[in-house]
C-alpha atoms as a PDB file:
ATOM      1  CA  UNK A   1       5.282  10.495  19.589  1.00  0.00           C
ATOM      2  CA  UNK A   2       4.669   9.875  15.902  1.00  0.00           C
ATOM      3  CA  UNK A   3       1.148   9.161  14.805  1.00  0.00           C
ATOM      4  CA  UNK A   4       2.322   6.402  12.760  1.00  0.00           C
ATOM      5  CA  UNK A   5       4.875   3.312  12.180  1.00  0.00           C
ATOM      6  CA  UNK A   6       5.117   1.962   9.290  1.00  0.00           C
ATOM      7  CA  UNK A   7       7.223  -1.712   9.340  1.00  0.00           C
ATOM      8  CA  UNK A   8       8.315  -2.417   6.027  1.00  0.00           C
ATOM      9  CA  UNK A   9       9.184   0.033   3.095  1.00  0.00           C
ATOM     10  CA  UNK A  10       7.779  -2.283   0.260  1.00  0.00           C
ATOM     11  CA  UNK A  11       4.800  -0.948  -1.941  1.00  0.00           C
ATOM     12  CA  UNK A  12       2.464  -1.515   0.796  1.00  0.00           C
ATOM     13  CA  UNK A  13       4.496   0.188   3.213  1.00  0.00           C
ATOM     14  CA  UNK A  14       6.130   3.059   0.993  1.00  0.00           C
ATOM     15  CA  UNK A  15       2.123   3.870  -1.057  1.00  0.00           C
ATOM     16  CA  UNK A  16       1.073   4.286   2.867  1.00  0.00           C
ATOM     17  CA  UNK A  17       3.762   6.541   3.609  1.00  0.00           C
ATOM     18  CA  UNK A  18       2.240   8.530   0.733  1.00  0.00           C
ATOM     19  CA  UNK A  19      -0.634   8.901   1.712  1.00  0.00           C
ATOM     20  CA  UNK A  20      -0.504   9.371   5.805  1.00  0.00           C
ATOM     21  CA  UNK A  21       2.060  12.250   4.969  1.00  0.00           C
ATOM     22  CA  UNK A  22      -0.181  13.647   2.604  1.00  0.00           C
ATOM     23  CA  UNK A  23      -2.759  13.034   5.422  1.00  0.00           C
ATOM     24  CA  UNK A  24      -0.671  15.937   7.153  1.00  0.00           C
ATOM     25  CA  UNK A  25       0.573  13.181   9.855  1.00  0.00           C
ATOM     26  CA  UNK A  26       3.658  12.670  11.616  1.00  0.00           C
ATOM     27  CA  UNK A  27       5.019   9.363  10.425  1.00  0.00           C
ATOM     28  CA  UNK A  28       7.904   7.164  10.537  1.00  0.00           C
ATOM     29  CA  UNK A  29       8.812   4.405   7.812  1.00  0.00           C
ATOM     30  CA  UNK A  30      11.034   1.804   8.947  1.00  0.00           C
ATOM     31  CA  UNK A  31      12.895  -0.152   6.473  1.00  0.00           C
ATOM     32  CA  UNK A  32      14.809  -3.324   6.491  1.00  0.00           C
ATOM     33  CA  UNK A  33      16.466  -3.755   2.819  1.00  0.00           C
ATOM     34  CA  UNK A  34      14.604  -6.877   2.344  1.00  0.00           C
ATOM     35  CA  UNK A  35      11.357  -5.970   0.002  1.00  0.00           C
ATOM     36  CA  UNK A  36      11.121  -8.633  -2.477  1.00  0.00           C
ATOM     37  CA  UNK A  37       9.796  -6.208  -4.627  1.00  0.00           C
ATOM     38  CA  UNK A  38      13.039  -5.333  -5.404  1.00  0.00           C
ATOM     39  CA  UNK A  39      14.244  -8.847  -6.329  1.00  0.00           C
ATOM     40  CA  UNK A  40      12.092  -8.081  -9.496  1.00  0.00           C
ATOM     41  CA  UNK A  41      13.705  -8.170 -12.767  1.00  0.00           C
ATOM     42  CA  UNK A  42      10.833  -6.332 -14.422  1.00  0.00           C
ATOM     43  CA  UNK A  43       7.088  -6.335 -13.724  1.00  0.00           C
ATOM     44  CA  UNK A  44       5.158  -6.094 -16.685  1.00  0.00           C
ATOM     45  CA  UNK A  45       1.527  -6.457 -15.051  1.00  0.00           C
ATOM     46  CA  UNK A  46       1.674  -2.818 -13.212  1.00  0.00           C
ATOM     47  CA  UNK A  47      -0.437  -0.458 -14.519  1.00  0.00           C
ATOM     48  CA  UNK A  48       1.105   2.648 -16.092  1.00  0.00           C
ATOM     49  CA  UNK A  49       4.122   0.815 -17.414  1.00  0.00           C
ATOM     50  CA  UNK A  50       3.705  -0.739 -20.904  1.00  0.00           C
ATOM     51  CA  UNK A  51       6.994  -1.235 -20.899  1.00  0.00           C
ATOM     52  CA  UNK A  52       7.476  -2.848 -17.421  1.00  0.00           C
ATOM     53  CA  UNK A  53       9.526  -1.828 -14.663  1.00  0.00           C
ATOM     54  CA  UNK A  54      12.093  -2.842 -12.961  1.00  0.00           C
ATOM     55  CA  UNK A  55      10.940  -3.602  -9.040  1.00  0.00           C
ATOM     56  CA  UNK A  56      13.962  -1.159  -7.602  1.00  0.00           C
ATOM     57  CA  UNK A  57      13.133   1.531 -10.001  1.00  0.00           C
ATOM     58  CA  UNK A  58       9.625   1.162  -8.488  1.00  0.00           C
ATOM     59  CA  UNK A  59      10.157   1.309  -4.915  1.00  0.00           C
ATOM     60  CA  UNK A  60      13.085   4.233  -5.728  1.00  0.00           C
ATOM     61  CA  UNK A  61      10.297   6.439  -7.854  1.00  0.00           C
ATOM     62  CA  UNK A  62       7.777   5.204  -4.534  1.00  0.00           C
ATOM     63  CA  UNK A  63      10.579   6.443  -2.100  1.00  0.00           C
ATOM     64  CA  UNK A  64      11.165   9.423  -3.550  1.00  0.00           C
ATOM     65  CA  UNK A  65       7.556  10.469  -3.725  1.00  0.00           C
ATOM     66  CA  UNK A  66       6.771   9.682  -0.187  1.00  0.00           C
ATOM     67  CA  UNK A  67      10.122  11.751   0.871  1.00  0.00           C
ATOM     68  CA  UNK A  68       8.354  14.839  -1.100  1.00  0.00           C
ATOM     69  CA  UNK A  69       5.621  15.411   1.252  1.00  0.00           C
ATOM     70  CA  UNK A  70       7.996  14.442   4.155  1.00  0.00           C
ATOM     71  CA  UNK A  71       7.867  10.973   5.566  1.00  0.00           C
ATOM     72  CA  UNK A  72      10.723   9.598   6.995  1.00  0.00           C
ATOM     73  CA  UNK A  73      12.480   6.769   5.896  1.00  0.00           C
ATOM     74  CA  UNK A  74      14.791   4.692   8.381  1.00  0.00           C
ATOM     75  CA  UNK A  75      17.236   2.026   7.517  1.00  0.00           C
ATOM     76  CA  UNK A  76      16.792  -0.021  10.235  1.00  0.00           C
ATOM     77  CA  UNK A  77      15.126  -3.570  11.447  1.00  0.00           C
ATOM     78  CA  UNK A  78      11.956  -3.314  14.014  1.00  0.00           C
ATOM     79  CA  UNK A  79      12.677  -6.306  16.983  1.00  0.00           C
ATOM     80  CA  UNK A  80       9.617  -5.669  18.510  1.00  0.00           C
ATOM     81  CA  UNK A  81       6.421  -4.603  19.001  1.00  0.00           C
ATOM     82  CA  UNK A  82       4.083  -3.690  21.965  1.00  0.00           C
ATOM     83  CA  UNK A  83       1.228  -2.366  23.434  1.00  0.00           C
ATOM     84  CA  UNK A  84       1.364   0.812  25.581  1.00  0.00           C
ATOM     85  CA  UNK A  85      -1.795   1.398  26.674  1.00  0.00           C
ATOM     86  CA  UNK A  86      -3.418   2.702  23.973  1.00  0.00           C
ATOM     87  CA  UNK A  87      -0.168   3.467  22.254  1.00  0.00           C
ATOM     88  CA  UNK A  88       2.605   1.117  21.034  1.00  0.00           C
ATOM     89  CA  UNK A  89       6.291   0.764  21.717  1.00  0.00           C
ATOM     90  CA  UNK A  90       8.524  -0.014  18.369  1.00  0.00           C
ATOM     91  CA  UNK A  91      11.461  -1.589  19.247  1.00  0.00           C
ATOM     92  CA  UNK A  92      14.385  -1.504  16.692  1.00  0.00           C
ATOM     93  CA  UNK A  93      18.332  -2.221  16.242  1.00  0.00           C
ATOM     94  CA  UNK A  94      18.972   1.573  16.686  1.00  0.00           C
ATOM     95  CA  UNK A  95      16.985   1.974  19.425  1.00  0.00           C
ATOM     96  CA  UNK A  96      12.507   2.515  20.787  1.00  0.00           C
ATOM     97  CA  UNK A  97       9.531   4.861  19.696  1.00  0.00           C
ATOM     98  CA  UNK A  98       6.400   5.390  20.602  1.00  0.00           C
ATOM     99  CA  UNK A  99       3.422   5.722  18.564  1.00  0.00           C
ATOM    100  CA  UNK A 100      -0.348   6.188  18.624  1.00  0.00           C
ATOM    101  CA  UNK A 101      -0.831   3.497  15.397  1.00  0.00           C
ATOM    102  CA  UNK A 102       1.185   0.720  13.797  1.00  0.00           C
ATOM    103  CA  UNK A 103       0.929  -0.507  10.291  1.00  0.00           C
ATOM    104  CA  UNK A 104       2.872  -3.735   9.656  1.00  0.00           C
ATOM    105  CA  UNK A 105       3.482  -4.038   5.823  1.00  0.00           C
ATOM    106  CA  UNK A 106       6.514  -6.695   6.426  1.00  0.00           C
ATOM    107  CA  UNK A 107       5.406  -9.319   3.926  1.00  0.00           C
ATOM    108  CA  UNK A 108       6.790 -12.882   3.042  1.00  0.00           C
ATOM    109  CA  UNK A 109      10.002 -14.690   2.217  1.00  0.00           C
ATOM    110  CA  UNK A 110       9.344 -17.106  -0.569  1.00  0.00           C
ATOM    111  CA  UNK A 111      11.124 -20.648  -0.098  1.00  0.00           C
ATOM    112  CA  UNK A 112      13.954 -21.155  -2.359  1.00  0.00           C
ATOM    113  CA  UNK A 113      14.808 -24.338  -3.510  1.00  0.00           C
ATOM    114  CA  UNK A 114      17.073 -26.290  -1.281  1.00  0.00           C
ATOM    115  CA  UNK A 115      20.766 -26.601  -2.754  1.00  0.00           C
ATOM    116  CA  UNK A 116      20.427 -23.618  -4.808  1.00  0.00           C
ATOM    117  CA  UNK A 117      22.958 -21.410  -4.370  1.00  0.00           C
ATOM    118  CA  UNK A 118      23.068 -17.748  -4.196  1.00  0.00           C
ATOM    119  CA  UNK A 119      25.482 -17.433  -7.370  1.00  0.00           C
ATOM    120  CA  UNK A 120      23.026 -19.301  -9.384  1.00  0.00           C
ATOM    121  CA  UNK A 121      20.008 -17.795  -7.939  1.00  0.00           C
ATOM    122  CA  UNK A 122      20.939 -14.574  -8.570  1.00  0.00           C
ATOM    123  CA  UNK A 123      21.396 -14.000 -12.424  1.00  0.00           C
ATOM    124  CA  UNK A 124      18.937 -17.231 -12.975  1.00  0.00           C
ATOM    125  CA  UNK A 125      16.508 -14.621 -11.381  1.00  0.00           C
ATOM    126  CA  UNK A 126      17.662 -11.746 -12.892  1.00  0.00           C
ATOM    127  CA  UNK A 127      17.604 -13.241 -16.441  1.00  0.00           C
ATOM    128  CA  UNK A 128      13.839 -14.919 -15.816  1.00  0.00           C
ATOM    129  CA  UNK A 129      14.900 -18.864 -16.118  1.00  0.00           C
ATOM    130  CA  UNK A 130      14.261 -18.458 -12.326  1.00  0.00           C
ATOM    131  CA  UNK A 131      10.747 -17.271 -11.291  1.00  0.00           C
ATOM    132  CA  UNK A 132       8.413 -17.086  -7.989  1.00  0.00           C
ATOM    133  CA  UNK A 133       5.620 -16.010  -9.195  1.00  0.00           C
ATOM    134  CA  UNK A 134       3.207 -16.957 -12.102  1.00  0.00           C
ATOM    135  CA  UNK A 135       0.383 -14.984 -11.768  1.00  0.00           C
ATOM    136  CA  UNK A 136       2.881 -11.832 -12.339  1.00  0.00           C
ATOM    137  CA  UNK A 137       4.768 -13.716 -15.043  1.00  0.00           C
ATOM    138  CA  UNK A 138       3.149 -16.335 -16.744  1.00  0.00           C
ATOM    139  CA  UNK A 139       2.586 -14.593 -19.605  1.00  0.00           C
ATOM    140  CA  UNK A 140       6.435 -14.327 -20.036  1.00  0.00           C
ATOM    141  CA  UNK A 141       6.365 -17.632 -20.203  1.00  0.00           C
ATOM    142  CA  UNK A 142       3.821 -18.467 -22.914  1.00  0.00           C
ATOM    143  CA  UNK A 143       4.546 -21.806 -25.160  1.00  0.00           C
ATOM    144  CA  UNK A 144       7.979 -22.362 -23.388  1.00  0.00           C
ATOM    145  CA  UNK A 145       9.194 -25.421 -21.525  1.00  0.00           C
ATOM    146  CA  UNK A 146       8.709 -24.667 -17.571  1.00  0.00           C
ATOM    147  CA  UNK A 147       9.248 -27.155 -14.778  1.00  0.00           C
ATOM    148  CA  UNK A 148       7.657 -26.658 -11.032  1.00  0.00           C
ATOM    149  CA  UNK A 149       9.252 -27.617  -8.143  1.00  0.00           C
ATOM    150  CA  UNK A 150       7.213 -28.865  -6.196  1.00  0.00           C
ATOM    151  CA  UNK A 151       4.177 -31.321  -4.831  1.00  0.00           C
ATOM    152  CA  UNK A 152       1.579 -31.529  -3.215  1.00  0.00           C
ATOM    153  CA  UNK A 153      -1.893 -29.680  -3.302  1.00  0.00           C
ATOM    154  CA  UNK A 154       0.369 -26.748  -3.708  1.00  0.00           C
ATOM    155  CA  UNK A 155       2.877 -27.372  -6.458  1.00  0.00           C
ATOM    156  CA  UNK A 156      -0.717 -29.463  -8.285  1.00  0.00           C
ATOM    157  CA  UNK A 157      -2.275 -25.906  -8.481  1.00  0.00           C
ATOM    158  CA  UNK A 158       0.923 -23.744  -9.557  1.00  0.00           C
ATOM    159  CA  UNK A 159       1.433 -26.825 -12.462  1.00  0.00           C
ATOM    160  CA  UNK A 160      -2.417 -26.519 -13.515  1.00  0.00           C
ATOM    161  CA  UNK A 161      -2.215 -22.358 -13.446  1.00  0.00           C
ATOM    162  CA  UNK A 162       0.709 -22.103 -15.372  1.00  0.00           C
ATOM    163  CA  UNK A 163      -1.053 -24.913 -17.839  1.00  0.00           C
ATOM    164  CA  UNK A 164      -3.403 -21.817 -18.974  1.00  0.00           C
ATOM    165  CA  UNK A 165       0.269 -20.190 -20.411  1.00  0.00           C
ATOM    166  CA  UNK A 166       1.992 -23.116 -21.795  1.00  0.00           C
ATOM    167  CA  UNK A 167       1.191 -27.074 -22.878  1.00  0.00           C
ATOM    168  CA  UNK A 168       5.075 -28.167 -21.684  1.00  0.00           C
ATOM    169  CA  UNK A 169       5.386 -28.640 -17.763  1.00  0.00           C
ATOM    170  CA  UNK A 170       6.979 -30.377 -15.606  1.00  0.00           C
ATOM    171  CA  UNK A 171       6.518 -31.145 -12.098  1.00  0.00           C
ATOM    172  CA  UNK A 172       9.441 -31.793  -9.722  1.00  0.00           C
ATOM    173  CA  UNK A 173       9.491 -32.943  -6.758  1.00  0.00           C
ATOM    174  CA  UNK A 174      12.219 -31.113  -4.334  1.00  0.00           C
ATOM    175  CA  UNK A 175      13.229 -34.363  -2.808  1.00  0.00           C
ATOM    176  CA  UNK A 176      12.382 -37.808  -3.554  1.00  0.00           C
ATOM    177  CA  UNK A 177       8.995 -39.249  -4.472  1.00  0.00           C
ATOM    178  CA  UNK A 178       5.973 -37.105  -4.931  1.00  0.00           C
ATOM    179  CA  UNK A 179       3.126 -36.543  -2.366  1.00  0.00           C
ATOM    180  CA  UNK A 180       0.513 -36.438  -4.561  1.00  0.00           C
ATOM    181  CA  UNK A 181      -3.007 -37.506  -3.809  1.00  0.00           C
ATOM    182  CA  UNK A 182      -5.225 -39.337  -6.329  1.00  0.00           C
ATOM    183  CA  UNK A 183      -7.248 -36.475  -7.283  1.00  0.00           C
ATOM    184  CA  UNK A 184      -4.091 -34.531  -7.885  1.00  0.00           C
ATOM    185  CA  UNK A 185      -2.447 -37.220  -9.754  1.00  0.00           C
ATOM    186  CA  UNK A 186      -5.408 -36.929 -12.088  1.00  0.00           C
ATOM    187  CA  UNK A 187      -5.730 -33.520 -12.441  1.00  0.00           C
ATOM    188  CA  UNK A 188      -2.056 -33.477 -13.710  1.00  0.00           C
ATOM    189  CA  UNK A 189      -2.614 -36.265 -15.766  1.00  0.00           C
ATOM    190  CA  UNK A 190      -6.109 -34.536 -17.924  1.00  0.00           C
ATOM    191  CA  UNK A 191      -3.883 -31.685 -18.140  1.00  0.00           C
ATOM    192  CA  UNK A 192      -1.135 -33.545 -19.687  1.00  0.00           C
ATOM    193  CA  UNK A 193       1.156 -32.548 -16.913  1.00  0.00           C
ATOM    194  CA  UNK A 194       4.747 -34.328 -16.388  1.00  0.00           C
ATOM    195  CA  UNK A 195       5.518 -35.785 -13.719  1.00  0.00           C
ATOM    196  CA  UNK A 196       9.176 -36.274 -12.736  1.00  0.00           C
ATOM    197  CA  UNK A 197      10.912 -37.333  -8.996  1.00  0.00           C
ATOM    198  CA  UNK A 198      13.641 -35.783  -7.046  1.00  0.00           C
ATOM    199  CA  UNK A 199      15.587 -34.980  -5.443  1.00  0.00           C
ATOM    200  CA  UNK A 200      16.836 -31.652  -7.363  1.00  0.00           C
ATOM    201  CA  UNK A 201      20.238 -30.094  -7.075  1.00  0.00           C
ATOM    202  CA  UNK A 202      23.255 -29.498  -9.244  1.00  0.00           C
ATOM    203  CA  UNK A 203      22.080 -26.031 -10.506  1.00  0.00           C
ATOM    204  CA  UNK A 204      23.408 -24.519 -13.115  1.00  0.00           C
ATOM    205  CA  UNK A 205      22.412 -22.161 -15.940  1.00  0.00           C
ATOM    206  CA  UNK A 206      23.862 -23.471 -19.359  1.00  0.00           C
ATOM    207  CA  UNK A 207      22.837 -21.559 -21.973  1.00  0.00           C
ATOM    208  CA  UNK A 208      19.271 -19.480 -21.807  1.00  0.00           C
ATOM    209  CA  UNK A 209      18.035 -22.486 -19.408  1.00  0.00           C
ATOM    210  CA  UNK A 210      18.398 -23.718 -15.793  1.00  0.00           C
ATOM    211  CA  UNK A 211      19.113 -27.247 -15.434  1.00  0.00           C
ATOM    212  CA  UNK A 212      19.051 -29.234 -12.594  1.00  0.00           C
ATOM    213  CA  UNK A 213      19.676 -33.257 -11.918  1.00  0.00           C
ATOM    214  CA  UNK A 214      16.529 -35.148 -11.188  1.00  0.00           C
ATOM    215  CA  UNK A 215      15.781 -38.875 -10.922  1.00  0.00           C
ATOM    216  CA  UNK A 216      15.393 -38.710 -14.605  1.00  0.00           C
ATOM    217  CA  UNK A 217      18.885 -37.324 -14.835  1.00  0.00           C
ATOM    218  CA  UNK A 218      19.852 -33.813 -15.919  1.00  0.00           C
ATOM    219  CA  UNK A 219      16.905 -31.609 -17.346  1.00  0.00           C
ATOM    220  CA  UNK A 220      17.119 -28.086 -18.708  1.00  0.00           C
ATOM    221  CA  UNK A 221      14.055 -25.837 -18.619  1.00  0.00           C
ATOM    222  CA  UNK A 222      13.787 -22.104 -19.945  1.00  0.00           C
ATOM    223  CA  UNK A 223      11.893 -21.241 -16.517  1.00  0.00           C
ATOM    224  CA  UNK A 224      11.723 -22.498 -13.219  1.00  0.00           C
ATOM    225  CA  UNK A 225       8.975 -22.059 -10.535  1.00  0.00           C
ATOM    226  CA  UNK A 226       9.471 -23.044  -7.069  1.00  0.00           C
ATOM    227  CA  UNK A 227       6.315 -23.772  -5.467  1.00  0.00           C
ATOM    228  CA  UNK A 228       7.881 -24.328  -1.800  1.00  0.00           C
ATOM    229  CA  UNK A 229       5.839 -22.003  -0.253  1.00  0.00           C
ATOM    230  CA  UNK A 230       6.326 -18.978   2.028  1.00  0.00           C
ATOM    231  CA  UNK A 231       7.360 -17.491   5.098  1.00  0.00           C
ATOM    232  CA  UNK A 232       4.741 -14.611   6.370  1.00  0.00           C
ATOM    233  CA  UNK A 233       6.335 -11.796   8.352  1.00  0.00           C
ATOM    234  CA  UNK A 234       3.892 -11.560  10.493  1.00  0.00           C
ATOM    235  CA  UNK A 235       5.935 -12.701  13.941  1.00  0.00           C
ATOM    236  CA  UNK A 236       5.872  -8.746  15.413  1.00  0.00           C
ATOM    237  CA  UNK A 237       2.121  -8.255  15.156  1.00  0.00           C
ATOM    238  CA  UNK A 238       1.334 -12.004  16.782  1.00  0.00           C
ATOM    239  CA  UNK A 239       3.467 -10.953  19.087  1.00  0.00           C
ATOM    240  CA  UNK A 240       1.581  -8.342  19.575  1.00  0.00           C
ATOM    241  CA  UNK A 241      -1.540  -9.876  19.862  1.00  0.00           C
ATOM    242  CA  UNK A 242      -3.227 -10.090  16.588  1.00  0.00           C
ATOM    243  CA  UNK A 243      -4.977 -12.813  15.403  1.00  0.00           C
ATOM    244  CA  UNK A 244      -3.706 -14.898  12.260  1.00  0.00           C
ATOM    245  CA  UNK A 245      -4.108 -17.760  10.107  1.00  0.00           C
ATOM    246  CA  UNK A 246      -2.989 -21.109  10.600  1.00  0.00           C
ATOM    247  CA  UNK A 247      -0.427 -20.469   7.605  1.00  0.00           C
ATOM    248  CA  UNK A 248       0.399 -17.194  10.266  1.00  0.00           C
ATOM    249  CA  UNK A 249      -1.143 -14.636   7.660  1.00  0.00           C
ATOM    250  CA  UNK A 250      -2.642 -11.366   9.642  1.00  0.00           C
ATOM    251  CA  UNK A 251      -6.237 -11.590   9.771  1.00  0.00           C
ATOM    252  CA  UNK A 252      -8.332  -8.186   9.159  1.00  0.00           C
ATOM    253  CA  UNK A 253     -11.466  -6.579   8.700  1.00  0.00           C
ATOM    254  CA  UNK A 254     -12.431  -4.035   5.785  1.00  0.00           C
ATOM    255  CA  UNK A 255     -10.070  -1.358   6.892  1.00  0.00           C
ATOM    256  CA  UNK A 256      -7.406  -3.503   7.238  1.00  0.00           C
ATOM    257  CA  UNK A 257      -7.220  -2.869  11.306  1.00  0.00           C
ATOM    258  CA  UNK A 258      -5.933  -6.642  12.731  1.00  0.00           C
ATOM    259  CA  UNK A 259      -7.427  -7.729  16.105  1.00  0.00           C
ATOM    260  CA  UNK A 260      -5.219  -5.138  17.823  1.00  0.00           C
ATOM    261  CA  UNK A 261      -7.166  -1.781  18.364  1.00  0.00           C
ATOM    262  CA  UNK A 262      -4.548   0.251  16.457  1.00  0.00           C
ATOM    263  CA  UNK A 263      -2.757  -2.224  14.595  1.00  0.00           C
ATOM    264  CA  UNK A 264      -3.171  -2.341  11.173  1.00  0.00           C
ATOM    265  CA  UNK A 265      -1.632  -4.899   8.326  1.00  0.00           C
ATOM    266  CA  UNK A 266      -1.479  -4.705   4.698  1.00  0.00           C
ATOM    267  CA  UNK A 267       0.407  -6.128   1.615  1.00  0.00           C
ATOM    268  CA  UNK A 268       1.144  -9.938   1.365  1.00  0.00           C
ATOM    269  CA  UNK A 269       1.702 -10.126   5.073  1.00  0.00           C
ATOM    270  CA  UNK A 270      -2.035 -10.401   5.292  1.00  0.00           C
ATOM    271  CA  UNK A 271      -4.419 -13.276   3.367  1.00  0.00           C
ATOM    272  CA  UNK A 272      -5.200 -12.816  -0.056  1.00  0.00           C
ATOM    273  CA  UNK A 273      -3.642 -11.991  -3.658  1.00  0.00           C
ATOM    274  CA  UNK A 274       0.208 -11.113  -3.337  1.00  0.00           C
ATOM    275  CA  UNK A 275       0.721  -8.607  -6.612  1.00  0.00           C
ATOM    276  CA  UNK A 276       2.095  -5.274  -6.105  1.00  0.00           C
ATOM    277  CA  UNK A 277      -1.601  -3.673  -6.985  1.00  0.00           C
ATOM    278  CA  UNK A 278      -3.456  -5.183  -4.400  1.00  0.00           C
ATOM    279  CA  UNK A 279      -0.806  -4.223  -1.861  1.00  0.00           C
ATOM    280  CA  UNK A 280      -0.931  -0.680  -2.670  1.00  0.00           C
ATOM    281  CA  UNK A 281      -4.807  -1.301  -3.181  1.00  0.00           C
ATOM    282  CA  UNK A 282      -4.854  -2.355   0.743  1.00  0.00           C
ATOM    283  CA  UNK A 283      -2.342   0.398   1.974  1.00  0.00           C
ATOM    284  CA  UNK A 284      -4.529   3.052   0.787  1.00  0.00           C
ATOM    285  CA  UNK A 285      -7.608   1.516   2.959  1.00  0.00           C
ATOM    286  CA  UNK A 286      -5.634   0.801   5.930  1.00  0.00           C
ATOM    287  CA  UNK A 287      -3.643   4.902   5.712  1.00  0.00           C
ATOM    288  CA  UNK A 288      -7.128   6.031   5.756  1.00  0.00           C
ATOM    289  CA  UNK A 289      -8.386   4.019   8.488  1.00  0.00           C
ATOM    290  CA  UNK A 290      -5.666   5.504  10.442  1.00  0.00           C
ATOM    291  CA  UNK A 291      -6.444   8.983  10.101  1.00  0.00           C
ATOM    292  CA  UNK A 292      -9.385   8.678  10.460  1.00  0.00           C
ATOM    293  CA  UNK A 293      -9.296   6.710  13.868  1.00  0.00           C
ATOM    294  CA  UNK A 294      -6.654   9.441  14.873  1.00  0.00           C
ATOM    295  CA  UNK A 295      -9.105  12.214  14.123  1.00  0.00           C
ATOM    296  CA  UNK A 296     -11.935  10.390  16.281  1.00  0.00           C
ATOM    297  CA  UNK A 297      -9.043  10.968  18.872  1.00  0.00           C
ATOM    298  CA  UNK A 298      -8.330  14.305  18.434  1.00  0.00           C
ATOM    299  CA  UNK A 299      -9.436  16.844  15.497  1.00  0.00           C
ATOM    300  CA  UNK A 300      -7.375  16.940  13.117  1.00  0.00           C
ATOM    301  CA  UNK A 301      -7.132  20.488  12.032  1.00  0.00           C
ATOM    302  CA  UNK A 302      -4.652  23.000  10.294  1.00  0.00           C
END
């Protein structure tokens, strides 16, 4: 039986690998392929890297440092989860273990923009006219001409934040008319936001923009922000048993432990500020949590 599972191999998941094998535990790291850290161009609000770095690089530099002190990394995709007694049962493609603690560091999907297809997506995200997320980026953005998709309460406050980088911005909406609410219509309007209907589609980079069709007609923009939302991975763990949010993010307590006695979340698959810093910021909490609710257990001694 391992001591610990740990679903998801993102910086959450990989900084508590770190640490629990440091801890002198027996762990297992299961890993899907789908971090979206490593969708990433280049992060340049990390610490420690002046110079940015690219999100694979991280999580390969992250792997290879957990692998030193011995955790074991899986390629495979956890089906389930469930209690066994005071244990749990980790179902995956390849097959079922048994542990005496969980961690679920799965994180979220963010919403792409409907019509958008891959072969766009791609390089548009890889060159930075595409972007998901502006408190990471903003900055890269300063004084250039950025539309938001979006509406809404939601796409309101990702227009007005990314106001603090840049005067030109427009909002989009995805489909047809906006759903905007008087106090978010005047918001935009004090912060000289522009205001444009959809529906978008016809993506296409030309040039160092991405343009799109809109109800205005064609637009160009040198970055674009969907603000569509997310999907939290957070299915296994309510599954499970564990509370959650409305929006189905994990709720926890200070050391990260869910509602589950043994079940522990961290990263952006639980409430708060999504950035690679505070994920890594959590994992350390919740790794040490773990050992020490293993060592209440049984001592843990060499």
């Amino acid at each position: 039986m391992d001591d610990c599972i740990i679903i998801g191999a993102g910086p959450a998941g990989l900084t508590a690998a770190i640490y629990l094998a440091r801890y002198h535990l027996g762990i297992r790291l299961f890993d899907s392929g789908s971090s979206r850290a490593a969708m990433i161009p280049c992060t340049h609000n990390h610490a420690g890297y002046p110079d940015g770095i690219a999100g694979k690089d991280l999580l390969a530099l992250m792997q290879a440092q957990a692998a030193k002190y011995g955790a074991t990394r899986e390629a495979v995709k956890v089906t389930g989860l469930a209690r066994d007694g005071d244990d749990f049962l980790v179902t995956t493609d390849h097959g079922t273990h048994r542990a005496r603690t969980v961690l679920l560091a799965t994180g979220v999907v963010n919403h792409r923009p409907a019509h958008l297809l891959p072969e766009v997506h791609d390089p548009a995200l890889a060159r930075g006219l595409l972007r998901y997320c502006p408190v990471c980026d903003g900055y890269e953005v300063t004084d250039r001409r950025v539309a938001v998709i979006g509406t809404g309460d939601h796409g309101t406050r990702e227009a007005l934040f990314l106001r603090g980088f840049t005067r030109d911005i427009t909002l989009v909406s995805p489909e047809a008319e906006h759903a905007l609410d008087p106090s978010c219509e005047r918001a935009l309007d004090a912060a000289g936001v522009t205001r444009i209907a959809g529906p978008c589609g016809g993506y296409a980079i030309e040039g160092d923009t991405l343009a799109f069709d809109t109800a205005r007609g064609r637009m160009a923009f040198d970055s674009v922000y969907p603000a569509l939302g997310s999907r939290i991975r957070s299915h296994l763990a309510i599954e499970a048993g564990a509370r959650a949010s409305d929006e189905s993010c994990l709720e926890v307590d200070d050391h990260q432990r869910t509602s589950v006695p043994g079940l522990f979340a961290a990263g952006d698959v639980v409430k708060g500020l999504d950035q690679i810093s505070h994920a890594m910021g959590e994992a350390g909490v919740a790794a040490t949590a773990i050992r020490n609710l293993l060592a209440e257990r049984r001592p843990l001694r060499r």
